[in-house]
C-alpha atoms as a PDB file:
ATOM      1  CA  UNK A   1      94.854 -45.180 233.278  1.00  0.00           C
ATOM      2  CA  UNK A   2      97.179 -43.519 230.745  1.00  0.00           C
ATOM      3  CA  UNK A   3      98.803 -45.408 227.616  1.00  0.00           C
ATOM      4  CA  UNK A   4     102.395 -44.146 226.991  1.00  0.00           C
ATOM      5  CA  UNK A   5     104.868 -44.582 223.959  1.00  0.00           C
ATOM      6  CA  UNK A   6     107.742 -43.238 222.772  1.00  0.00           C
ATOM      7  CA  UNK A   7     107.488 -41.862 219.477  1.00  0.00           C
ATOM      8  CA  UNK A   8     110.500 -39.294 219.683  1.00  0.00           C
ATOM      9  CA  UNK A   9     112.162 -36.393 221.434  1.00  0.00           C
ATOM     10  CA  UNK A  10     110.074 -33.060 221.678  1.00  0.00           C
ATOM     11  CA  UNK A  11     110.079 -31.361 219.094  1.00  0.00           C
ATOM     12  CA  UNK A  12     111.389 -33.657 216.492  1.00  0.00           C
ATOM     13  CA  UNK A  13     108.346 -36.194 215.966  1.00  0.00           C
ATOM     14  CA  UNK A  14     106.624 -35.793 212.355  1.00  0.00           C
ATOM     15  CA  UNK A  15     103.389 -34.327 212.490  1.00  0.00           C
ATOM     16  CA  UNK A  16     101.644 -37.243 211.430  1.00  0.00           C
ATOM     17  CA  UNK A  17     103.098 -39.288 214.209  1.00  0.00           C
ATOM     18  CA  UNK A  18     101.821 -36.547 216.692  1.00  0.00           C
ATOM     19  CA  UNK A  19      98.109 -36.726 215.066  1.00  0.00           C
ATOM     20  CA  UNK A  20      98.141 -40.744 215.314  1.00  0.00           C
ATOM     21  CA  UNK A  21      99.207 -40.535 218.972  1.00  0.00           C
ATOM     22  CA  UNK A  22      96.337 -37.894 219.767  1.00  0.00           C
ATOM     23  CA  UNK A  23      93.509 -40.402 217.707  1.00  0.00           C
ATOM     24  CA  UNK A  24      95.122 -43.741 218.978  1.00  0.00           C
ATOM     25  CA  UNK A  25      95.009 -41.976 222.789  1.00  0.00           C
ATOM     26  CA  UNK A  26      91.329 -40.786 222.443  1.00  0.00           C
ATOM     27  CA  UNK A  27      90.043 -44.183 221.100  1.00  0.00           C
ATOM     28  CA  UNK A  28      91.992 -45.818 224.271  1.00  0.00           C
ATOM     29  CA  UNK A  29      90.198 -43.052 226.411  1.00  0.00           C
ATOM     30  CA  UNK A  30      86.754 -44.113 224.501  1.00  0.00           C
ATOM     31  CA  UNK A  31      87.147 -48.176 225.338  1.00  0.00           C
ATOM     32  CA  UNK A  32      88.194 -46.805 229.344  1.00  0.00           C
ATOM     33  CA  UNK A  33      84.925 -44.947 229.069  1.00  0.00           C
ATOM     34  CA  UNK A  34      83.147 -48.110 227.922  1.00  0.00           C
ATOM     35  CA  UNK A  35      82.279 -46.262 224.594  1.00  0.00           C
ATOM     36  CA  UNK A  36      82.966 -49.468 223.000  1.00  0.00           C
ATOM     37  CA  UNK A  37      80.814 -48.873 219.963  1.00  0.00           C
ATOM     38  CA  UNK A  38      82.826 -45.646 219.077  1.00  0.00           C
ATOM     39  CA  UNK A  39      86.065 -47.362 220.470  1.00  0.00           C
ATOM     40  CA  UNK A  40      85.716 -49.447 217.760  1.00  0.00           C
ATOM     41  CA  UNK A  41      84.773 -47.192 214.836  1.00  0.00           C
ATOM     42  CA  UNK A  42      88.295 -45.025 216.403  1.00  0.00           C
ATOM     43  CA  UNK A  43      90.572 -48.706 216.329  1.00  0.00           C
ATOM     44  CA  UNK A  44      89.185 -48.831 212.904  1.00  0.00           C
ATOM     45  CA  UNK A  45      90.578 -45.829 211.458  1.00  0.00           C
ATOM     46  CA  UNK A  46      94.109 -46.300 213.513  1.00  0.00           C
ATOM     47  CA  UNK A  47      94.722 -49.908 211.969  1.00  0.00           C
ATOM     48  CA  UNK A  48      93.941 -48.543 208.478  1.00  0.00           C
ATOM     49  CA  UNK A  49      96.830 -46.184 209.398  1.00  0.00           C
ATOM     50  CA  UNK A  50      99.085 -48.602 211.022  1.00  0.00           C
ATOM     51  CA  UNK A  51      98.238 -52.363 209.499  1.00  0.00           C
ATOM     52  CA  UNK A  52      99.565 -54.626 211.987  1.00  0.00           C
ATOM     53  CA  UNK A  53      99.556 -52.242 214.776  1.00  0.00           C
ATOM     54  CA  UNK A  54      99.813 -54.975 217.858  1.00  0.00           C
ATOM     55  CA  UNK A  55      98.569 -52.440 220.359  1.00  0.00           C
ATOM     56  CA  UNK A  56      95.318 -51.622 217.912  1.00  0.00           C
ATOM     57  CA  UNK A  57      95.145 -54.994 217.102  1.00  0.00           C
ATOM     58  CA  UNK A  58      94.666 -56.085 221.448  1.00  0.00           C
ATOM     59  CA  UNK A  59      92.336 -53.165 221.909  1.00  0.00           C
ATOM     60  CA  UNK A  60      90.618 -54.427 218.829  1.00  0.00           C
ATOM     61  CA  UNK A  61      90.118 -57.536 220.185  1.00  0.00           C
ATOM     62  CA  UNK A  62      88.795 -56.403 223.675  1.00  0.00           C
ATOM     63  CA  UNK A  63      86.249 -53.889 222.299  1.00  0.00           C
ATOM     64  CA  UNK A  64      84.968 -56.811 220.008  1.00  0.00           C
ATOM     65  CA  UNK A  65      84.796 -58.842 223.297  1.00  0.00           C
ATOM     66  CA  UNK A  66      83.054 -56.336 225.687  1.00  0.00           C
ATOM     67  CA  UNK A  67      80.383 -55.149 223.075  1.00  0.00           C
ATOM     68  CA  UNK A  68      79.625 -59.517 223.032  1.00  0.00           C
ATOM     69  CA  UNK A  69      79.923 -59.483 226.800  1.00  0.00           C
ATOM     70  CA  UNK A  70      79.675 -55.895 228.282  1.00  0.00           C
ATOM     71  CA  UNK A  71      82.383 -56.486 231.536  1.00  0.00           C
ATOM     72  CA  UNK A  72      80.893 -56.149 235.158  1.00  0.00           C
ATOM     73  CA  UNK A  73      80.916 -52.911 237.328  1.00  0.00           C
ATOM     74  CA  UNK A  74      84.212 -54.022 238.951  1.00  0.00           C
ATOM     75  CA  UNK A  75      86.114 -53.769 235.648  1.00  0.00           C
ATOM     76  CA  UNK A  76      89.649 -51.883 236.049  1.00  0.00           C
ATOM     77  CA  UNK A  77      89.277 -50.733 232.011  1.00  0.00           C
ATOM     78  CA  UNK A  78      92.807 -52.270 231.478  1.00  0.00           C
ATOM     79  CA  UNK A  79      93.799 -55.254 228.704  1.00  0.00           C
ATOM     80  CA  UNK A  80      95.856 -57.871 229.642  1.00  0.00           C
ATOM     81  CA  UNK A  81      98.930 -58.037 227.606  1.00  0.00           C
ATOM     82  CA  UNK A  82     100.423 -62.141 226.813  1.00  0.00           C
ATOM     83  CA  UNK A  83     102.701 -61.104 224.493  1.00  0.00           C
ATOM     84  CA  UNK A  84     106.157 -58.830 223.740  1.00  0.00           C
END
Protein backbone atom coordinates (compact mmCIF):
# COMPACT_ATOMS: atom_id res chain seq x y z
CA UNK A 1 0.00 0.00 0.00
CA UNK A 2 2.21 2.88 -1.18
CA UNK A 3 2.46 6.42 0.68
CA UNK A 4 2.81 9.27 -1.89
CA UNK A 5 3.81 13.06 -1.53
CA UNK A 6 4.77 15.67 -3.47
CA UNK A 7 7.96 17.06 -2.61
CA UNK A 8 8.86 18.66 -6.12
CA UNK A 9 9.35 18.24 -9.84
CA UNK A 10 12.12 15.68 -10.96
CA UNK A 11 15.01 16.78 -10.82
CA UNK A 12 14.71 19.86 -8.77
CA UNK A 13 14.05 18.41 -5.11
CA UNK A 14 17.13 19.08 -2.62
CA UNK A 15 18.95 16.13 -1.81
CA UNK A 16 18.02 16.09 1.63
CA UNK A 17 14.38 16.09 0.78
CA UNK A 18 15.06 13.00 -1.51
CA UNK A 19 16.97 11.10 1.52
CA UNK A 20 13.94 11.94 4.03
CA UNK A 21 11.43 10.60 1.48
CA UNK A 22 13.56 7.27 0.99
CA UNK A 23 13.86 6.87 5.27
CA UNK A 24 10.23 8.18 5.92
CA UNK A 25 9.05 5.46 2.95
CA UNK A 26 11.10 2.51 4.44
CA UNK A 27 9.89 3.11 8.07
CA UNK A 28 6.15 3.17 6.47
CA UNK A 29 7.21 -0.13 4.62
CA UNK A 30 8.60 -1.45 8.22
CA UNK A 31 5.06 -0.66 10.27
CA UNK A 32 3.16 -2.50 6.80
CA UNK A 33 5.53 -5.33 7.57
CA UNK A 34 4.49 -5.28 11.23
CA UNK A 35 8.20 -4.47 12.15
CA UNK A 36 6.76 -2.24 14.65
CA UNK A 37 9.73 -2.29 16.97
CA UNK A 38 12.07 -0.98 14.14
CA UNK A 39 9.08 1.14 12.74
CA UNK A 40 9.45 2.94 15.64
CA UNK A 41 13.20 3.37 16.13
CA UNK A 42 12.80 4.68 11.92
CA UNK A 43 9.61 7.37 13.09
CA UNK A 44 12.11 8.32 15.64
CA UNK A 45 14.82 9.53 13.58
CA UNK A 46 12.21 11.19 10.87
CA UNK A 47 10.48 13.42 13.65
CA UNK A 48 13.92 14.52 14.91
CA UNK A 49 14.24 15.67 11.26
CA UNK A 50 10.86 17.06 10.77
CA UNK A 51 9.39 18.18 14.48
CA UNK A 52 5.81 18.31 13.99
CA UNK A 53 5.71 16.11 11.06
CA UNK A 54 1.69 15.17 11.20
CA UNK A 55 2.21 12.14 9.01
CA UNK A 56 5.24 10.84 11.52
CA UNK A 57 3.41 11.98 14.24
CA UNK A 58 -0.06 9.34 13.10
CA UNK A 59 2.34 6.57 12.28
CA UNK A 60 3.90 7.32 15.60
CA UNK A 61 0.93 6.89 17.27
CA UNK A 62 -0.17 3.56 15.56
CA UNK A 63 3.19 1.78 16.03
CA UNK A 64 2.93 2.82 19.81
CA UNK A 65 -0.60 1.25 19.63
CA UNK A 66 0.10 -2.09 17.80
CA UNK A 67 3.35 -2.93 19.83
CA UNK A 68 0.46 -2.45 23.16
CA UNK A 69 -2.04 -4.42 21.11
CA UNK A 70 -0.37 -6.33 18.16
CA UNK A 71 -3.62 -5.98 15.41
CA UNK A 72 -5.33 -9.32 14.26
CA UNK A 73 -4.44 -11.34 11.05
CA UNK A 74 -7.16 -9.46 9.10
CA UNK A 75 -5.34 -6.12 9.48
CA UNK A 76 -5.20 -4.06 6.02
CA UNK A 77 -1.66 -2.27 7.46
CA UNK A 78 -3.35 1.15 6.72
CA UNK A 79 -3.94 4.25 9.48
CA UNK A 80 -6.96 5.93 9.57
CA UNK A 81 -6.58 9.54 8.93
CA UNK A 82 -9.39 12.15 11.17
CA UNK A 83 -7.75 15.02 10.33
CA UNK A 84 -6.56 17.60 7.23
Amino acid sequence: MPVYELIGRAGEVEDRALAYARIFAGAVALFQERRFTEARKTFESCAKDRPGDLAVDLYFAEVARHLEAPPGADWNRAIQLTTK
